[in-house]
Structures are given as structure tokens and as C-alpha cells.
N, C-alpha and C. Protein backbone atom coordinates (compact mmCIF):
# COMPACT_ATOMS: atom_id res chain seq x y z
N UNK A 1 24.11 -38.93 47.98
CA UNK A 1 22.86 -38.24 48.21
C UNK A 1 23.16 -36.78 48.56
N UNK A 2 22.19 -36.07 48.02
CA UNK A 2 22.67 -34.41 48.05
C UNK A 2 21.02 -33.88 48.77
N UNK A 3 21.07 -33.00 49.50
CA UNK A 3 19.83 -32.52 49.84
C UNK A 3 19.30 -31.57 49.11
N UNK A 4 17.99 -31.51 48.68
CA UNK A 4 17.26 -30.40 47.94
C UNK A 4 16.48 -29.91 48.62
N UNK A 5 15.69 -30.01 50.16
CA UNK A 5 15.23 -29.07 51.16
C UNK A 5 14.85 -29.40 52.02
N UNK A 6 14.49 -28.76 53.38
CA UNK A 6 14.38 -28.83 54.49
C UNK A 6 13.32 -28.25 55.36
N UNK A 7 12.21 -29.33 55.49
CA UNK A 7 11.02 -28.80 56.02
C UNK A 7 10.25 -29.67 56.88
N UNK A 8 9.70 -29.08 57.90
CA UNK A 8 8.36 -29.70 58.78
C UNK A 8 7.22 -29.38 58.05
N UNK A 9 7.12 -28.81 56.95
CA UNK A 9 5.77 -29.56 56.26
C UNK A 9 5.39 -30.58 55.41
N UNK A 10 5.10 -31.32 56.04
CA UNK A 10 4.49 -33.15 55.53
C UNK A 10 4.15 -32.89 53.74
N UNK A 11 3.00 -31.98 53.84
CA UNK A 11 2.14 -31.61 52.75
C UNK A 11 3.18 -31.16 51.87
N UNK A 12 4.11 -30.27 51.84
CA UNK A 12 5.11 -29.57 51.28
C UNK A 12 6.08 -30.70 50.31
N UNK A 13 6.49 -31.41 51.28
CA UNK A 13 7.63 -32.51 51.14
C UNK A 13 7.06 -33.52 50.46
N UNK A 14 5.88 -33.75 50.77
CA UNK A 14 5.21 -34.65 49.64
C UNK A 14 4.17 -34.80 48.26
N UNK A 15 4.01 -33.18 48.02
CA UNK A 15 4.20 -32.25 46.74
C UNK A 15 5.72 -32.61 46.23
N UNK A 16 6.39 -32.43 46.81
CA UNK A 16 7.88 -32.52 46.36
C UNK A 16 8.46 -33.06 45.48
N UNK A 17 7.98 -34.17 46.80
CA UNK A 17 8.59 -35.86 46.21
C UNK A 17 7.77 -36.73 44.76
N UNK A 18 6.48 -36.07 45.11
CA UNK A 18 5.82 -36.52 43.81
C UNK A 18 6.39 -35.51 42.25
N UNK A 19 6.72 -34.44 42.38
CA UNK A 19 7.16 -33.76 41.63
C UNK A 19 8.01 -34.10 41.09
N UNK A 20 8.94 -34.45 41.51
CA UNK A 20 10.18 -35.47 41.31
C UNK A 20 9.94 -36.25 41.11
N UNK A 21 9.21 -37.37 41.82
CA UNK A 21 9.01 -38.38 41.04
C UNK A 21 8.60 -38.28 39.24
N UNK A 22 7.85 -37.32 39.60
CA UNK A 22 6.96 -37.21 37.83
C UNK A 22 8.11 -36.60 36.45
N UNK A 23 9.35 -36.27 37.42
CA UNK A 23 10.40 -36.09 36.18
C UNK A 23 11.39 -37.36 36.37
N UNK A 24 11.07 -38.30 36.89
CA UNK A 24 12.04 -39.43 36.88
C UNK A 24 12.65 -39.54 38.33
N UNK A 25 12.84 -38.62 38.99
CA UNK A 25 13.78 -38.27 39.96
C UNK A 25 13.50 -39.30 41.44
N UNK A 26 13.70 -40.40 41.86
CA UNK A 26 13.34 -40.63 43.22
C UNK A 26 13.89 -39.83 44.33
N UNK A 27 13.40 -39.36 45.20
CA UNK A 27 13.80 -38.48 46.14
C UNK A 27 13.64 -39.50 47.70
N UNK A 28 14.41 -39.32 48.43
CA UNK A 28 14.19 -39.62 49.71
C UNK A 28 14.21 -38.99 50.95
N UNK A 29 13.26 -39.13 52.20
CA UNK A 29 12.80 -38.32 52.69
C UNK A 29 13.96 -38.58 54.24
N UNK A 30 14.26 -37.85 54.55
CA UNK A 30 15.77 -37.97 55.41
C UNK A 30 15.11 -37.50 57.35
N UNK A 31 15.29 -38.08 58.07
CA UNK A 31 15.32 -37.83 59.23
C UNK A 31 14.03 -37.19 59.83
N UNK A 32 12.91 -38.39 59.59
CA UNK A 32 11.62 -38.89 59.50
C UNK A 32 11.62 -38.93 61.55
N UNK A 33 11.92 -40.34 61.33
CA UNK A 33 11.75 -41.12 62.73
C UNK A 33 12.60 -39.82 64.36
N UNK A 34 13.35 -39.23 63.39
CA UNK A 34 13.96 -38.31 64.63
C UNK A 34 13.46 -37.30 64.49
N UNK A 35 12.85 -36.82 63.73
CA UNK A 35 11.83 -35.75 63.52
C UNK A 35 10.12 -36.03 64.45
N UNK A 36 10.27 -36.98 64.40
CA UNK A 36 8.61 -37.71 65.10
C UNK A 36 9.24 -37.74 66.29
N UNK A 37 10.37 -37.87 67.03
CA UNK A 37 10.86 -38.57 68.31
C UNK A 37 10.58 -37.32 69.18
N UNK A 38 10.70 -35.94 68.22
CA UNK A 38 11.18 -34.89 68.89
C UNK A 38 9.86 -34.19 69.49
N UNK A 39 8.55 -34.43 68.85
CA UNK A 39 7.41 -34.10 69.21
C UNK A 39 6.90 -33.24 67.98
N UNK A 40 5.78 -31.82 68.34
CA UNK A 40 5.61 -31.08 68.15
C UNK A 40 6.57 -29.43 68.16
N UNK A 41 7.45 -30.03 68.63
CA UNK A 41 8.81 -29.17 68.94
C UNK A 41 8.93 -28.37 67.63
N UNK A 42 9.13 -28.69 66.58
CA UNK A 42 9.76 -28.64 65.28
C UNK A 42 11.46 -28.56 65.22
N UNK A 43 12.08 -29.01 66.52
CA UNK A 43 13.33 -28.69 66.29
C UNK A 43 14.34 -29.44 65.19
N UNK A 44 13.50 -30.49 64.54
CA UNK A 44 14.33 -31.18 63.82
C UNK A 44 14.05 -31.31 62.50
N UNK A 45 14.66 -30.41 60.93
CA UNK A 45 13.71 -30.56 60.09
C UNK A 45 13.78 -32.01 59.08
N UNK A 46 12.80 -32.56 58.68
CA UNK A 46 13.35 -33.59 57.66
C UNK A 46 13.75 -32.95 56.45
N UNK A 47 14.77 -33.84 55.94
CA UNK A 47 15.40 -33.46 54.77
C UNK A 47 14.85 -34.09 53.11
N UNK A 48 14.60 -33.81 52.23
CA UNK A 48 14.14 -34.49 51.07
C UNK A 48 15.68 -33.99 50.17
N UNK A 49 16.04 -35.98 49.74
CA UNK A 49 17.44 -36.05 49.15
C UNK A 49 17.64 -36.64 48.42
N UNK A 50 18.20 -36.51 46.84
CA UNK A 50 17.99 -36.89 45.66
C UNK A 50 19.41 -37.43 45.45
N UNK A 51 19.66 -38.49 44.56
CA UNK A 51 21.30 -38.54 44.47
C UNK A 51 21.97 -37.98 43.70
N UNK A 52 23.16 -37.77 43.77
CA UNK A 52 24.11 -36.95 43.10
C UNK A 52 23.95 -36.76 41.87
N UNK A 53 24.00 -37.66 41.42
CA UNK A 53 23.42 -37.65 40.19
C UNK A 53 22.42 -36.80 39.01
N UNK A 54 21.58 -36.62 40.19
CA UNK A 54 20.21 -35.96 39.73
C UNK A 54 20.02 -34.57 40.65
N UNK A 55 21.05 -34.15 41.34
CA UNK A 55 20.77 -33.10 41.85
C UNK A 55 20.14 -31.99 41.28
N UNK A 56 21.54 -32.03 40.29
CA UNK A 56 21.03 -30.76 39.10
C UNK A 56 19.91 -30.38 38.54
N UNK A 57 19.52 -31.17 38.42
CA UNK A 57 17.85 -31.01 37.17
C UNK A 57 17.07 -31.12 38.13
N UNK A 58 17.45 -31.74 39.93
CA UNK A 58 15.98 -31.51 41.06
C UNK A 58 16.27 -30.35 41.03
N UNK A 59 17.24 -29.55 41.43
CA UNK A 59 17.16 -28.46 41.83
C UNK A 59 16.63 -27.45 40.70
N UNK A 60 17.12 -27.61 39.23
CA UNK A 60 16.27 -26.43 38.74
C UNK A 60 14.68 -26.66 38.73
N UNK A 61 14.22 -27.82 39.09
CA UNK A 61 12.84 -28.51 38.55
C UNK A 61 11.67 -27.60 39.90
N UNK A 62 12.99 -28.13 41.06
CA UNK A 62 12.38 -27.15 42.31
C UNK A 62 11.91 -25.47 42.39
N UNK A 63 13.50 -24.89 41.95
CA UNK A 63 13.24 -23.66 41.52
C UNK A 63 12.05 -22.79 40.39
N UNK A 64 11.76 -23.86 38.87
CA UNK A 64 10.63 -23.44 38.11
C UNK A 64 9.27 -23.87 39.28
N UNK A 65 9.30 -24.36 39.89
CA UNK A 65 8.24 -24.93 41.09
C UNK A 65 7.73 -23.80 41.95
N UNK A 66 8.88 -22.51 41.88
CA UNK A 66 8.94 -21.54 43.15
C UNK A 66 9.35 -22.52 44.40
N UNK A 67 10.18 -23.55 44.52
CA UNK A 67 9.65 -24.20 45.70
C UNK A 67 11.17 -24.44 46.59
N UNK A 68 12.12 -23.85 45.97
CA UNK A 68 13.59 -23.73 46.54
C UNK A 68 14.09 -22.24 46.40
């Protein structure tokens, strides 16, 4: 698993993930539950992470997106 970005926005990350999804890509959403533990803080960002595999083509798919 390789990370493609890093954000406290819910809305953001799950534009994302559907984006990816819609080119094949499953993405998974990384450090959820320790992100919620921490509060309103924002000190912890979740990560959205695609596997190795498919990095390549998330990441340019992100970039035509404006979104990396």
C-alpha cells in the first residue's frame, strides 16, 4: 500500500475514493479511528492508500483532478 493523500477533509477524501473507484482503483482510507480518538484537534491526518500496484495511474488520475 502506497499513500496518495493526506487530509481532515471527510468530503475531500471521499470525492477521492469514489474517483478511484470509478477508474477501477480501490483506495483505502488509513488512520480513521485515531483520527476520531484525537477530537476536533486535527492533529492526526487520515491517509487515502491505493496498492502498489495502482499507484501510478492514482496518482496521475489525482493530479488531472487538480487534487494532488
Amino acid at each position: 500500500m502506497r499513500v496518495v493523500v493526506t487530509s481532515n477533509n471527510m468530503v475531500r477524501l471521499s470525492f477521492l475514493t469514489v474517483l478511484l473507484a470509478d477508474a477501477g482503483i480501490e483506495a483505502v482510507l488509513l488512520d480513521t479511528h485515531t483520527s476520531v480518538l484525537e477530537g476536533s484537534a486535527a492533529a492526526i491526518q487520515r491517509r487515502l492508500a491505493v496498492s502498489t500496484e495502482d499507484y501510478d495511474q492514482a496518482c496521475r488520475i489525482l493530479e488531472e483532478a487538480n487534487e494532488r
